[in-house]
N, C-alpha and C. Protein backbone atom coordinates (compact mmCIF):
# COMPACT_ATOMS: atom_id res chain seq x y z
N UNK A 1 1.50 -28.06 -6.54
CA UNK A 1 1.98 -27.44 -7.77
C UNK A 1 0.90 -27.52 -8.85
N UNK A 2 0.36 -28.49 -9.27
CA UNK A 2 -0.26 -28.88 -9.98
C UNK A 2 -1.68 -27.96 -9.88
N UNK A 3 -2.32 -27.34 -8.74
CA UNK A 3 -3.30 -26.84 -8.44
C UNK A 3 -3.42 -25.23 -9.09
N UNK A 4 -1.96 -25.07 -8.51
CA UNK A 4 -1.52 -23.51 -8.91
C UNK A 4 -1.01 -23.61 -10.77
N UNK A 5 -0.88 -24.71 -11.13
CA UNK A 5 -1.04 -24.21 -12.42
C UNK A 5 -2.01 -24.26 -13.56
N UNK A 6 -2.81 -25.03 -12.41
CA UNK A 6 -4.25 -24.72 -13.46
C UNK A 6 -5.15 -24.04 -13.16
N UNK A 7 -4.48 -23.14 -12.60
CA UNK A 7 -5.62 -22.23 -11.48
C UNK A 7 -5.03 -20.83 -12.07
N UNK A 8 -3.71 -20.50 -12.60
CA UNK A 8 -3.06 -19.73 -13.19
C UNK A 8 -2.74 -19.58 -14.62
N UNK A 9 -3.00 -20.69 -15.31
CA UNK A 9 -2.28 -21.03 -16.70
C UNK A 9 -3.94 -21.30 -17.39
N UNK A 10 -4.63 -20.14 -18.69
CA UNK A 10 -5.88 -20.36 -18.79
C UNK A 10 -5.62 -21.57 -19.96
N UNK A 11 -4.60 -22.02 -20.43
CA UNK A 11 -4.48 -23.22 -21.49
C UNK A 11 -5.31 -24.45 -21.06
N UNK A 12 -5.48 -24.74 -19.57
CA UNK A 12 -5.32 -25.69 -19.14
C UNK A 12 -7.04 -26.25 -19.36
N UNK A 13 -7.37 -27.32 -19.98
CA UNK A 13 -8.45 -27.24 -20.08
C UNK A 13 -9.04 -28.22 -19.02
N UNK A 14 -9.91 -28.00 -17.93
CA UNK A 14 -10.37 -28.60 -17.00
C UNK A 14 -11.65 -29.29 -17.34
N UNK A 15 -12.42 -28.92 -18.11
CA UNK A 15 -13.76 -29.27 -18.47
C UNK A 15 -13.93 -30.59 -19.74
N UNK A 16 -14.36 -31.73 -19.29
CA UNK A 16 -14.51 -33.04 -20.68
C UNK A 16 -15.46 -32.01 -21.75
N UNK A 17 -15.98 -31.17 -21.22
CA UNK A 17 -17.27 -30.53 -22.60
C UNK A 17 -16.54 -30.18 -23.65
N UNK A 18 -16.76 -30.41 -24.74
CA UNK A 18 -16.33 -30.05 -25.96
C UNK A 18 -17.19 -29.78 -27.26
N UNK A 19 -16.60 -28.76 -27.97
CA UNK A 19 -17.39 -28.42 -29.23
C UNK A 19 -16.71 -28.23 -29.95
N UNK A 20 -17.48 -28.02 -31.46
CA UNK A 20 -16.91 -27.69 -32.40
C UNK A 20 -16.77 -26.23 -33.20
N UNK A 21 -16.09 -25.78 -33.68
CA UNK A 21 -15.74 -24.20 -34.03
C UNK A 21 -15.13 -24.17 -35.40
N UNK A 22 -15.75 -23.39 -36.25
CA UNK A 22 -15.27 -23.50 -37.49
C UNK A 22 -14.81 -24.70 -37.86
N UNK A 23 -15.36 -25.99 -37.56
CA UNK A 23 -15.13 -27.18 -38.02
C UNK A 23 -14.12 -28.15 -37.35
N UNK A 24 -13.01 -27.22 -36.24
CA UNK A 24 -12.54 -27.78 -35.06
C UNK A 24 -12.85 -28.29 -34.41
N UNK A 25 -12.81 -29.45 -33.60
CA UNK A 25 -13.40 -30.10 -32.37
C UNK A 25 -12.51 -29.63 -31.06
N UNK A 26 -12.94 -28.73 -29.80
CA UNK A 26 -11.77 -28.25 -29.28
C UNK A 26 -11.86 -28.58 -28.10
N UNK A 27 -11.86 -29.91 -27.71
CA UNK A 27 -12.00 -30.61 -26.90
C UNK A 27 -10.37 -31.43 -26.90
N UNK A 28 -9.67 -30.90 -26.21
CA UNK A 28 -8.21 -31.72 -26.13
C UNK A 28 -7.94 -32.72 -25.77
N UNK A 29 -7.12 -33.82 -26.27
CA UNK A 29 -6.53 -34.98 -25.13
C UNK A 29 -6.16 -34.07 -23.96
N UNK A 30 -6.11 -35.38 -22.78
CA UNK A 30 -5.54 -34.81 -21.76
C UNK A 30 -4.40 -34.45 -21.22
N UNK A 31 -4.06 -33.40 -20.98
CA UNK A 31 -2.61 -32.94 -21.06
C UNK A 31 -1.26 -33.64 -20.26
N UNK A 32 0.06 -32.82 -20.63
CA UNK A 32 0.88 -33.81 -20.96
C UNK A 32 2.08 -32.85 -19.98
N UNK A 33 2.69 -33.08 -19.10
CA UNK A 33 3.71 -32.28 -18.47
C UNK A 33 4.82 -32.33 -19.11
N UNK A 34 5.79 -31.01 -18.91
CA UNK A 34 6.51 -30.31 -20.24
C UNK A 34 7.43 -31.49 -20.40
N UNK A 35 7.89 -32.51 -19.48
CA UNK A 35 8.84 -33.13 -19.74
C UNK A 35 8.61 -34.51 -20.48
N UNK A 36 7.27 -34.97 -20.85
CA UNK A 36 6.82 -36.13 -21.60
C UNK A 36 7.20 -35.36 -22.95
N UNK A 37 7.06 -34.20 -23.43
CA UNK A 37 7.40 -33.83 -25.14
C UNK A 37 9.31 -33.26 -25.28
N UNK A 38 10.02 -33.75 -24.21
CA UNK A 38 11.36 -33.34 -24.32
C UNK A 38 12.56 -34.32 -25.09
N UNK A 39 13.21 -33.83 -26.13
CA UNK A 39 13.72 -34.62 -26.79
C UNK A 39 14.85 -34.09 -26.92
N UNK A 40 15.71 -34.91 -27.73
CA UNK A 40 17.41 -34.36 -28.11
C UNK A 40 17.47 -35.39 -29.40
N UNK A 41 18.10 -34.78 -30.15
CA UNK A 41 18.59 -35.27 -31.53
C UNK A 41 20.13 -35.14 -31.65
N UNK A 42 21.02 -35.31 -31.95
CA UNK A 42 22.25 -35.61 -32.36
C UNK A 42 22.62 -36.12 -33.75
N UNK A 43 23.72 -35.42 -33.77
CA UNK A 43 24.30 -35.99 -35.37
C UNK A 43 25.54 -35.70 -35.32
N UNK A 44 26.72 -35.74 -36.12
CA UNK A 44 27.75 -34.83 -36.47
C UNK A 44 27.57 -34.48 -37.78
N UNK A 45 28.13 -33.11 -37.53
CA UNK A 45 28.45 -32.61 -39.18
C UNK A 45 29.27 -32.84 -39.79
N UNK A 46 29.03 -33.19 -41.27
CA UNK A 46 30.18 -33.63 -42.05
C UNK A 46 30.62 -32.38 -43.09
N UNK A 47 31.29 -32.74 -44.06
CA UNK A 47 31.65 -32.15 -45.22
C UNK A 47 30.96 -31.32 -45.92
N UNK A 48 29.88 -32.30 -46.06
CA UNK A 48 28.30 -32.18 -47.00
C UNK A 48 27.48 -31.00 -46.33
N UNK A 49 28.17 -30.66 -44.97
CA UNK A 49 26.92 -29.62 -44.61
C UNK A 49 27.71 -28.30 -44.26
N UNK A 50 28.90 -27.89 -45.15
CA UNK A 50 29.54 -26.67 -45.14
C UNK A 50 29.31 -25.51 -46.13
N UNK A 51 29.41 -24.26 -45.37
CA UNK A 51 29.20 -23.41 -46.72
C UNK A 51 30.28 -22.99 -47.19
N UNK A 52 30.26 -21.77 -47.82
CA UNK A 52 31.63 -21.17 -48.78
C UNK A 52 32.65 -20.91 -47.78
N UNK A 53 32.31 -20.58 -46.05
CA UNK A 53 33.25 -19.95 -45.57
C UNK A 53 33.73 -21.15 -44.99
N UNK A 54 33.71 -22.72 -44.82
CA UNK A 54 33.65 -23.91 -44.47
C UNK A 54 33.39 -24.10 -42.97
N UNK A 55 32.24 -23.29 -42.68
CA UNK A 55 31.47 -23.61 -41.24
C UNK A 55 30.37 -24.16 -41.65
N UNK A 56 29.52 -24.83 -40.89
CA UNK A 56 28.31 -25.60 -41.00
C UNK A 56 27.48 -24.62 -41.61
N UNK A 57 26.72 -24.43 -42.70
CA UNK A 57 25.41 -23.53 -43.26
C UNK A 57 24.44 -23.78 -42.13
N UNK A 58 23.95 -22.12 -42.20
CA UNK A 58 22.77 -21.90 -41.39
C UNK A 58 22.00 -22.61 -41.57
N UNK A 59 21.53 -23.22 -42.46
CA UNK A 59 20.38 -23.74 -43.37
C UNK A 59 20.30 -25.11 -43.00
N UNK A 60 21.17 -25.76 -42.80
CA UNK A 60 21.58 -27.29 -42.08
C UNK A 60 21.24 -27.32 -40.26
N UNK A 61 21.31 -26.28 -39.57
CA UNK A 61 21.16 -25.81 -38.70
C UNK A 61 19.92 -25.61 -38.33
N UNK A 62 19.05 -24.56 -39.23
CA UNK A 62 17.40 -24.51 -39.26
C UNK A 62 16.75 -25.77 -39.41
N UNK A 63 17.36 -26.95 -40.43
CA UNK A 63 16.38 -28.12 -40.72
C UNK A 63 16.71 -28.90 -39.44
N UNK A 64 17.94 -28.82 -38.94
CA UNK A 64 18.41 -30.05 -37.36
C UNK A 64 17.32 -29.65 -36.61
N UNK A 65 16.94 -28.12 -36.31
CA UNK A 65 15.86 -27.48 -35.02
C UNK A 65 14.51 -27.57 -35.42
N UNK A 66 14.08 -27.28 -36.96
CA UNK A 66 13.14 -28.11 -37.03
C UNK A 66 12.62 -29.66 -37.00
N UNK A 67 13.61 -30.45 -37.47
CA UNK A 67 13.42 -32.26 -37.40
C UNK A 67 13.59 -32.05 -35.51
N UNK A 68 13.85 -31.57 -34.63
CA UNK A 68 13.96 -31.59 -33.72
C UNK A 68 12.69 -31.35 -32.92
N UNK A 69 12.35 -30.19 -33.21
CA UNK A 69 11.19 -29.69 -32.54
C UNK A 69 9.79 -30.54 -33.19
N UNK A 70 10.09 -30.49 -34.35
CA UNK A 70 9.26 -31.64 -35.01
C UNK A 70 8.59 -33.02 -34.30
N UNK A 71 9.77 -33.35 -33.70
CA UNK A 71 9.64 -35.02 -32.95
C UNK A 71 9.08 -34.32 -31.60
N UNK A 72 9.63 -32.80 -31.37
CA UNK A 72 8.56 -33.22 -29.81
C UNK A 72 7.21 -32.28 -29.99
N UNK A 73 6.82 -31.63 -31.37
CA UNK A 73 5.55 -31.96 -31.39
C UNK A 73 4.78 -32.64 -31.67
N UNK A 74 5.42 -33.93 -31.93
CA UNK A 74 4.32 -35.01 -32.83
C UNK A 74 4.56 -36.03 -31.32
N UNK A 75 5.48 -36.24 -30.82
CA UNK A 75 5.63 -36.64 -29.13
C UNK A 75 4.61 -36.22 -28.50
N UNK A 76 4.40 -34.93 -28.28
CA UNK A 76 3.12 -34.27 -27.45
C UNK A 76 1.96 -34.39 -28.17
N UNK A 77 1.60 -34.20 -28.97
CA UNK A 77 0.18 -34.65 -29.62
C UNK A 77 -0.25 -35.59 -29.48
N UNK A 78 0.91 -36.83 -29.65
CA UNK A 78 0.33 -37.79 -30.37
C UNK A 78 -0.44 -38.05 -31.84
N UNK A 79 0.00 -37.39 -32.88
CA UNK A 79 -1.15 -36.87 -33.89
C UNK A 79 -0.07 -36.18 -34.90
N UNK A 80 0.23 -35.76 -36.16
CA UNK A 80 0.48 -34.76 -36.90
C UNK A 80 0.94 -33.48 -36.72
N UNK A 81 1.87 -33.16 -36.27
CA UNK A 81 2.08 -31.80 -36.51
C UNK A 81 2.97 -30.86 -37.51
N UNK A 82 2.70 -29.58 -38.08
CA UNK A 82 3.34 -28.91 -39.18
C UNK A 82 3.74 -27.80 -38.61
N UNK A 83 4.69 -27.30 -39.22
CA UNK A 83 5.32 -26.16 -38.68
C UNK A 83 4.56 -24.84 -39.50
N UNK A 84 4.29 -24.18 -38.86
CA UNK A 84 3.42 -23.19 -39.70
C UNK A 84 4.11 -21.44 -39.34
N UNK A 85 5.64 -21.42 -38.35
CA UNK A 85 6.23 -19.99 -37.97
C UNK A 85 7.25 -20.75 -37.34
N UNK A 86 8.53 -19.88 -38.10
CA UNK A 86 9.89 -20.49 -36.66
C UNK A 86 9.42 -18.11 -36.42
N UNK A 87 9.02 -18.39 -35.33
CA UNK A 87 9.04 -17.40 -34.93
C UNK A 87 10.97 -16.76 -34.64
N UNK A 88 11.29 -16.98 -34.14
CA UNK A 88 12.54 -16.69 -34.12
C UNK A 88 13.75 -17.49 -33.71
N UNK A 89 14.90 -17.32 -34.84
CA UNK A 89 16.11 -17.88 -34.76
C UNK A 89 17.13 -17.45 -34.60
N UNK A 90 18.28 -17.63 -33.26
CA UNK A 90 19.41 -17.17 -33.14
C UNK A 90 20.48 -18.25 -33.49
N UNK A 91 21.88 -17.98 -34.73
CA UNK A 91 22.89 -18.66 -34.61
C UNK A 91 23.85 -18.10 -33.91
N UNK A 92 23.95 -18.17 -33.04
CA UNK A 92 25.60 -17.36 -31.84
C UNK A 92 26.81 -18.04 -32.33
N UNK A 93 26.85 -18.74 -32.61
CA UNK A 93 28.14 -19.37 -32.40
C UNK A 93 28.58 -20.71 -34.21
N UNK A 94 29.32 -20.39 -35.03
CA UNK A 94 29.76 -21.04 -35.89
C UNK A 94 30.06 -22.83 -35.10
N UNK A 95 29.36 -23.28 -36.25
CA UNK A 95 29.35 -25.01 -35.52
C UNK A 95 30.58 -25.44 -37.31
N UNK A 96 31.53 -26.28 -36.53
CA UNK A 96 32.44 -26.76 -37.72
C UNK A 96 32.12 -28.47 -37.81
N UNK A 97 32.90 -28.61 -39.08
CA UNK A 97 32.78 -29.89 -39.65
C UNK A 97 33.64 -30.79 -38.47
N UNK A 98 32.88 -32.25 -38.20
CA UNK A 98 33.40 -32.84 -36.94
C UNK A 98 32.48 -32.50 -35.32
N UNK A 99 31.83 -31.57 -35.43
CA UNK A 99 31.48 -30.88 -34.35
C UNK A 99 30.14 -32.25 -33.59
N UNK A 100 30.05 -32.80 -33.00
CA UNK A 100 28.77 -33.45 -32.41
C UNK A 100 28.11 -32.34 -32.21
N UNK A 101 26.77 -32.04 -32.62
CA UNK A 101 25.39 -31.13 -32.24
C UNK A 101 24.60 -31.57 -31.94
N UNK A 102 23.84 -31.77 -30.56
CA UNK A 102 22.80 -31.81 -29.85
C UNK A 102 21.53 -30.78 -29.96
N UNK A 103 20.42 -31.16 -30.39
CA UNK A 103 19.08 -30.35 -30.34
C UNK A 103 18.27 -30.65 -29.66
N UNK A 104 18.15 -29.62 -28.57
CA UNK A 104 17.33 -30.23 -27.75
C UNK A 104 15.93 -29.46 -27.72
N UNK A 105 15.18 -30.02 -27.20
CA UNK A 105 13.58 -29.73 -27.65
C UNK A 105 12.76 -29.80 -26.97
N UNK A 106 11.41 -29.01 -26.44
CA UNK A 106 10.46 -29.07 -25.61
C UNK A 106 9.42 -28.42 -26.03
N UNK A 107 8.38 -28.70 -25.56
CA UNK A 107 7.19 -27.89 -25.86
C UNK A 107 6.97 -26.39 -24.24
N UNK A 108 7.04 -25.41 -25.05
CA UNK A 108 6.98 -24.43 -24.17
C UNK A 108 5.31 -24.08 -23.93
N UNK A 109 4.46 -23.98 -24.61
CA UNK A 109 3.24 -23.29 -24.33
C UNK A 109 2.29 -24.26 -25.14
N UNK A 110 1.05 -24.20 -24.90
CA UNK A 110 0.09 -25.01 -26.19
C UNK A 110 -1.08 -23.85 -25.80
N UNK A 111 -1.67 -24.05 -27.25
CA UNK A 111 -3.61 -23.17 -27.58
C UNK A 111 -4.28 -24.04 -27.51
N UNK A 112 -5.29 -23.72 -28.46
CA UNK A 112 -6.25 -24.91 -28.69
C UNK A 112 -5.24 -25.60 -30.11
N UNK A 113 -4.96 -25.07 -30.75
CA UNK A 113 -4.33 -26.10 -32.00
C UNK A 113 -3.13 -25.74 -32.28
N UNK A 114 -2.62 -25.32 -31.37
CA UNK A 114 -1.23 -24.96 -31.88
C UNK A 114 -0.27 -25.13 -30.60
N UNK A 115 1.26 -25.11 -30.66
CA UNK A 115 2.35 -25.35 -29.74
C UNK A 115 3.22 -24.48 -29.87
N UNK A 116 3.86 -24.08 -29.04
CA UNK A 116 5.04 -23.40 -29.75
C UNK A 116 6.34 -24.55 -29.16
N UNK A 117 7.08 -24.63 -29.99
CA UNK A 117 8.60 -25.71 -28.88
C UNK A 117 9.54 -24.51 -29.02
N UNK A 118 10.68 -25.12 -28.25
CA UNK A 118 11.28 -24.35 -28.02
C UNK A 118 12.68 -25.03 -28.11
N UNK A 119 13.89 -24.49 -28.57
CA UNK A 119 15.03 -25.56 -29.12
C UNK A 119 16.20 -24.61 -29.06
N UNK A 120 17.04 -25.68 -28.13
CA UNK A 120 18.46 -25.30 -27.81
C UNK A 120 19.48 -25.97 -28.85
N UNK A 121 20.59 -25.30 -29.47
CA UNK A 121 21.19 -26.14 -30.12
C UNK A 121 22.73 -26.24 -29.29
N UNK A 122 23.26 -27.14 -28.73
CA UNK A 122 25.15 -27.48 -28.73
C UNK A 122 25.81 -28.19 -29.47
N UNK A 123 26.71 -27.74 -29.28
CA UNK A 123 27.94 -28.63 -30.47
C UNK A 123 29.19 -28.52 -29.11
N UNK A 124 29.58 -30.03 -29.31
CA UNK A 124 30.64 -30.52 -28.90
C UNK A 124 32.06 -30.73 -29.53
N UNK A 125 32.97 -29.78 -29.59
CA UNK A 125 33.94 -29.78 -30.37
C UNK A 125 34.99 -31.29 -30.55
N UNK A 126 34.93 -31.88 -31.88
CA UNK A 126 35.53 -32.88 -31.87
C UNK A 126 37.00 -32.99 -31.39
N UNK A 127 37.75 -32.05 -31.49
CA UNK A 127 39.62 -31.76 -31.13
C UNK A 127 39.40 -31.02 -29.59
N UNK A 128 38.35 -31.10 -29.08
CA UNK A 128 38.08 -30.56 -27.47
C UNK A 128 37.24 -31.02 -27.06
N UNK A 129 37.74 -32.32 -26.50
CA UNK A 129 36.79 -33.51 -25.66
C UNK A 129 37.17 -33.10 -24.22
N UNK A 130 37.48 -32.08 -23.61
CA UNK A 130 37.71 -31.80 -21.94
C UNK A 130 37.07 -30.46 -22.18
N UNK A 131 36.28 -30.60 -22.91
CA UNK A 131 35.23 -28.47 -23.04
C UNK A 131 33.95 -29.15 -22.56
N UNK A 132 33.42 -27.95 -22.06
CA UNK A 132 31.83 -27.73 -22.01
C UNK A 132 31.11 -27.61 -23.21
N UNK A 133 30.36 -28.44 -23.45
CA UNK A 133 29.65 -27.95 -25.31
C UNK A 133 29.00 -26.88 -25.48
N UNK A 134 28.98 -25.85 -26.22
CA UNK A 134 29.06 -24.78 -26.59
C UNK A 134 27.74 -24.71 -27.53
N UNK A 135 27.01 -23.56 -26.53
CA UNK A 135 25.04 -23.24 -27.12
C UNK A 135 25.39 -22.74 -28.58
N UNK A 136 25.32 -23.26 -29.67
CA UNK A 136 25.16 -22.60 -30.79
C UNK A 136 23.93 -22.13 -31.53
N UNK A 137 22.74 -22.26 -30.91
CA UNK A 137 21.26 -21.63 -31.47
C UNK A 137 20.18 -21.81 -30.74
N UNK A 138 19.58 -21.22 -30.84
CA UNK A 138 18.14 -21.26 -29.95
C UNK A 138 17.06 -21.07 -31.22
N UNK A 139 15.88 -21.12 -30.52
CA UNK A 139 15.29 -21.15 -31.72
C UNK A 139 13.37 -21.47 -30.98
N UNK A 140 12.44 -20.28 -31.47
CA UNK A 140 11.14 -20.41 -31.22
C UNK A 140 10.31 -21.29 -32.64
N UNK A 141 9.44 -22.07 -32.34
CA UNK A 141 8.85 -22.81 -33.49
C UNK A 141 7.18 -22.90 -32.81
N UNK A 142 6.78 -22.67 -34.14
CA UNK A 142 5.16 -22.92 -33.77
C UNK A 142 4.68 -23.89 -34.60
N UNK A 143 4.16 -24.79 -34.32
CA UNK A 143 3.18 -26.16 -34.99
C UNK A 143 1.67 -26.17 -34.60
N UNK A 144 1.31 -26.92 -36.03
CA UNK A 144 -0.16 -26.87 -35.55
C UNK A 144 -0.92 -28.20 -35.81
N UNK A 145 -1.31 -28.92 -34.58
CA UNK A 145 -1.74 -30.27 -34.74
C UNK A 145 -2.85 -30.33 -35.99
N UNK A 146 -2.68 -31.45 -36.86
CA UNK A 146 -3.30 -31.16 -38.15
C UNK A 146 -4.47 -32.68 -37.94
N UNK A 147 -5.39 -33.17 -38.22
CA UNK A 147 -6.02 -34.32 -38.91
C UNK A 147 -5.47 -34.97 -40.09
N UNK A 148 -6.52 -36.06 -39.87
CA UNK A 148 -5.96 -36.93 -41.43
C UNK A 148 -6.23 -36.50 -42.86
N UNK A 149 -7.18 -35.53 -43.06
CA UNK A 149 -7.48 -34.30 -43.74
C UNK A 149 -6.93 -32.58 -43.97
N UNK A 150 -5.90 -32.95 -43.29
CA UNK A 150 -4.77 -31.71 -43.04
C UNK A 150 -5.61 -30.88 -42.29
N UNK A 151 -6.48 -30.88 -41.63
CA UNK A 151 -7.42 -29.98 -41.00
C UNK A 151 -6.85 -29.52 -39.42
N UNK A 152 -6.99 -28.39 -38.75
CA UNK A 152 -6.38 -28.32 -37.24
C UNK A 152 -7.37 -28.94 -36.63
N UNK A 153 -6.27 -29.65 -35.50
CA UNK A 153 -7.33 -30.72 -34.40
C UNK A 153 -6.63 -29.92 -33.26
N UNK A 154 -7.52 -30.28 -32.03
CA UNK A 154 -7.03 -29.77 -30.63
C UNK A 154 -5.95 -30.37 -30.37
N UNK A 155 -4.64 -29.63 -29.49
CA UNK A 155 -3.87 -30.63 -29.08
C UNK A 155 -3.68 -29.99 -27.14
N UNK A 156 -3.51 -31.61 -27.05
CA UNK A 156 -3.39 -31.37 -25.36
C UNK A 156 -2.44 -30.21 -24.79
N UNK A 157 -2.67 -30.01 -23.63
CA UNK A 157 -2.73 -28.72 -23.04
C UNK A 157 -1.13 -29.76 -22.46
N UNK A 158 -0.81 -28.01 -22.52
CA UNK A 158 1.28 -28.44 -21.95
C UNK A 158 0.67 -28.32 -20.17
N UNK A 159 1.18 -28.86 -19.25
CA UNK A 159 0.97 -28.79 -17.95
C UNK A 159 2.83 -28.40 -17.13
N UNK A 160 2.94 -27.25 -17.56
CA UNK A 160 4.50 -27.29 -16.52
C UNK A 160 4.79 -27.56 -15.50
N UNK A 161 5.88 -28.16 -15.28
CA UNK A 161 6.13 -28.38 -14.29
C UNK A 161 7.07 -27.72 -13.06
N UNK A 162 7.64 -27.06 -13.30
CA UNK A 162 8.71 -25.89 -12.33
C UNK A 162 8.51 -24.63 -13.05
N UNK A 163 9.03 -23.95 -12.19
CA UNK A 163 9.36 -22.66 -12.51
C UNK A 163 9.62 -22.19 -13.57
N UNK A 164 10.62 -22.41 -13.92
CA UNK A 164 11.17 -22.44 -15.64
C UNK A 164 10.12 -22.69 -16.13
N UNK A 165 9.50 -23.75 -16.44
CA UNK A 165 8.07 -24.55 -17.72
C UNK A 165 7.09 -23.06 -17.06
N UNK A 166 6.67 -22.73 -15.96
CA UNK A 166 5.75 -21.90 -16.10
C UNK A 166 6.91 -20.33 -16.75
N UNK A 167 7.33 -19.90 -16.26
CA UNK A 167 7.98 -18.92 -17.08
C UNK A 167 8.30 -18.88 -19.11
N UNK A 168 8.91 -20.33 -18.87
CA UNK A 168 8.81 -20.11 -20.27
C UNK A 168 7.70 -20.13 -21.22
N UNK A 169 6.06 -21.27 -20.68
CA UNK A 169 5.14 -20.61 -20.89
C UNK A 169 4.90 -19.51 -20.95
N UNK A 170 4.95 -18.30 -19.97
CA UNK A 170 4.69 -17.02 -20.11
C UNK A 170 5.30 -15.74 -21.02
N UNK A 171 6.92 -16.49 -21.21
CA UNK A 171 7.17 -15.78 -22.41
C UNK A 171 6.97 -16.10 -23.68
N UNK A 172 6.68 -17.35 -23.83
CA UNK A 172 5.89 -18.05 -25.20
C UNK A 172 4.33 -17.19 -25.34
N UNK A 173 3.78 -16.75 -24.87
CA UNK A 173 2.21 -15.87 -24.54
C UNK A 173 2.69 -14.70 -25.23
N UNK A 174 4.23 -14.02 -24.83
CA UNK A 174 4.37 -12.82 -24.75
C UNK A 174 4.67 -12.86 -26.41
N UNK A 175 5.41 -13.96 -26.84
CA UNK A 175 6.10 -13.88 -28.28
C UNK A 175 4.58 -13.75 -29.33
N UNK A 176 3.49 -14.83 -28.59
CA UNK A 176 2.11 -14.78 -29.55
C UNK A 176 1.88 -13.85 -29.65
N UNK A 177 1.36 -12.83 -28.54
CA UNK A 177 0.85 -11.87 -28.34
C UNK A 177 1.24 -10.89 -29.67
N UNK A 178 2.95 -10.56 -29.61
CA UNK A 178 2.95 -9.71 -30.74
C UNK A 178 3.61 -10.53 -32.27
N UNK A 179 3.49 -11.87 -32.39
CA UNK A 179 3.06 -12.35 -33.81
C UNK A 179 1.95 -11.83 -34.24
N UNK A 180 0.76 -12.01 -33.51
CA UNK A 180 -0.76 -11.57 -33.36
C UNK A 180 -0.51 -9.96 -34.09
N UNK A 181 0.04 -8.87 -33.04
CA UNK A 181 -0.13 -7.93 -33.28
C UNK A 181 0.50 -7.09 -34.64
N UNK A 182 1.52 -7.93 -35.43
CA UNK A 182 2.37 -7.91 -36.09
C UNK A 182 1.41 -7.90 -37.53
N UNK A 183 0.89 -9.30 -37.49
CA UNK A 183 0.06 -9.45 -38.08
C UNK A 183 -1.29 -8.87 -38.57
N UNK A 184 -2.05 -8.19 -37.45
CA UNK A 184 -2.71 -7.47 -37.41
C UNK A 184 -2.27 -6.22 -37.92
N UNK A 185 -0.97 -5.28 -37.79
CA UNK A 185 -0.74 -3.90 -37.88
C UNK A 185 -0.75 -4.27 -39.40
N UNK A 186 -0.16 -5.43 -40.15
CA UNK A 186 0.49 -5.27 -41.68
C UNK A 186 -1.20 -5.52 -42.16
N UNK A 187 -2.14 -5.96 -42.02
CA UNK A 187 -3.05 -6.02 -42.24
C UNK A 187 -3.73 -4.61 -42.41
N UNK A 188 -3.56 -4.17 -41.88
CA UNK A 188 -3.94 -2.60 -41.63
C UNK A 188 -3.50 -1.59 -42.43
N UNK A 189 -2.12 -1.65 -42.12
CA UNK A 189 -1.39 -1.31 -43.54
C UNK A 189 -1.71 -1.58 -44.96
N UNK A 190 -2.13 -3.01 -45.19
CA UNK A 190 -2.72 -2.90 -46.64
C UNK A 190 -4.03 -2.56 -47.04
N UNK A 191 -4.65 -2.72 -45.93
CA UNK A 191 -6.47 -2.31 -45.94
C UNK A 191 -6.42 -0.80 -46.21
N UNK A 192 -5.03 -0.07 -45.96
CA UNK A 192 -4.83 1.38 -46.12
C UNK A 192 -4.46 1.55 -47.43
N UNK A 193 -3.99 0.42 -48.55
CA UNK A 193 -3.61 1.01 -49.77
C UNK A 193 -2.13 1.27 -49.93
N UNK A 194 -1.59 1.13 -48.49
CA UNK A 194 -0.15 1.34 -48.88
C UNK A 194 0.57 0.47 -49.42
């Protein structure tokens, strides 16, 4: 397994040589298989985290998946990391006051200085302890290993391990790809005056 994914996956950095690039050193620790940066957070929601319609605020929801994804990029580094794009967030499902919510967390893809994780949210209904807990968000996040100077440092290369870790690598590529291009078109757009 291990052969075929570094023989397939160009993240993977095989070579100790390292240099520096615009002041980067991009020479990585040595990498880390997807399941050393996998975490879960838990809490219940209380009172304090309802909105007008008295379901849990989105907003309480976004900070759980970030403090979440948070811990498993600073897990996988070893080092600093900041969130610099929640590339994309789905809430499916209203989470209520009482509810146990689980966030769970992994690192899907790594660059040279950046990660993307990747974060499931459930909630366990407190008045339905014989249910299956119920996916209430998903959620793409990108971090970027920083120095003690807030500066980007390399961070180790994700090494997947099944099927899934290489797939979801590959759709983590696909999501960069058009952040990248996104970025690029609005760029274009203003270089045009519009």
């Amino acid at each position: 397994m291990w052969r075929y994914l570094t023989e397939n996956l160009p993240c993977v950095n095989r070579s100790a040589e390292g240099r520096t690039v615009n002041g980067v050193i991009d020479t990585p620790p040595p990498g880390h298989p997807t399941a050393f940066s996998r975490v879960t957070l838990s809490r219940i929601m209380t009172n304090q985290d309802v909105n007008l319609y008295g379901t849990v605020h989105g907003g309480v929801i976004m900070k759980f998946v970030d403090d979440a994804a948070g811990a498993a990029a600073a897990r996988h580094c070893g080092f600093n990391a900041v969130t610099v794009a929640i590339d994309e967030i789905t809430l499916m499902v209203p989470v209520k006051v009482g509810d146990l919510v689980h966030a769970k967390a992994q690192v899907n893809w790594t660059g040279k200085t950046s990660v993307e994780i990747g974060v499931t949210v459930f909630a366990e209904r407190w008045n339905e302890a014989d249910r299956e807990p119920v996916n209430v968000a998903t959620a793409y996040l990108v971090f970027v290993g920083v120095d003690a100077e807030g500066n980007p440092r390399a961070v180790p290369p994700v090494v997947p391990e099944s099927p899934q870790d290489v797939r979801r690598f590959h759709e983590a590529e696909i999501r960069r790809e058009h952040r990248l291009a996104r970025r690029q078109a609005i760029d274009r757009h203003r270089a045009d005056g519009a």
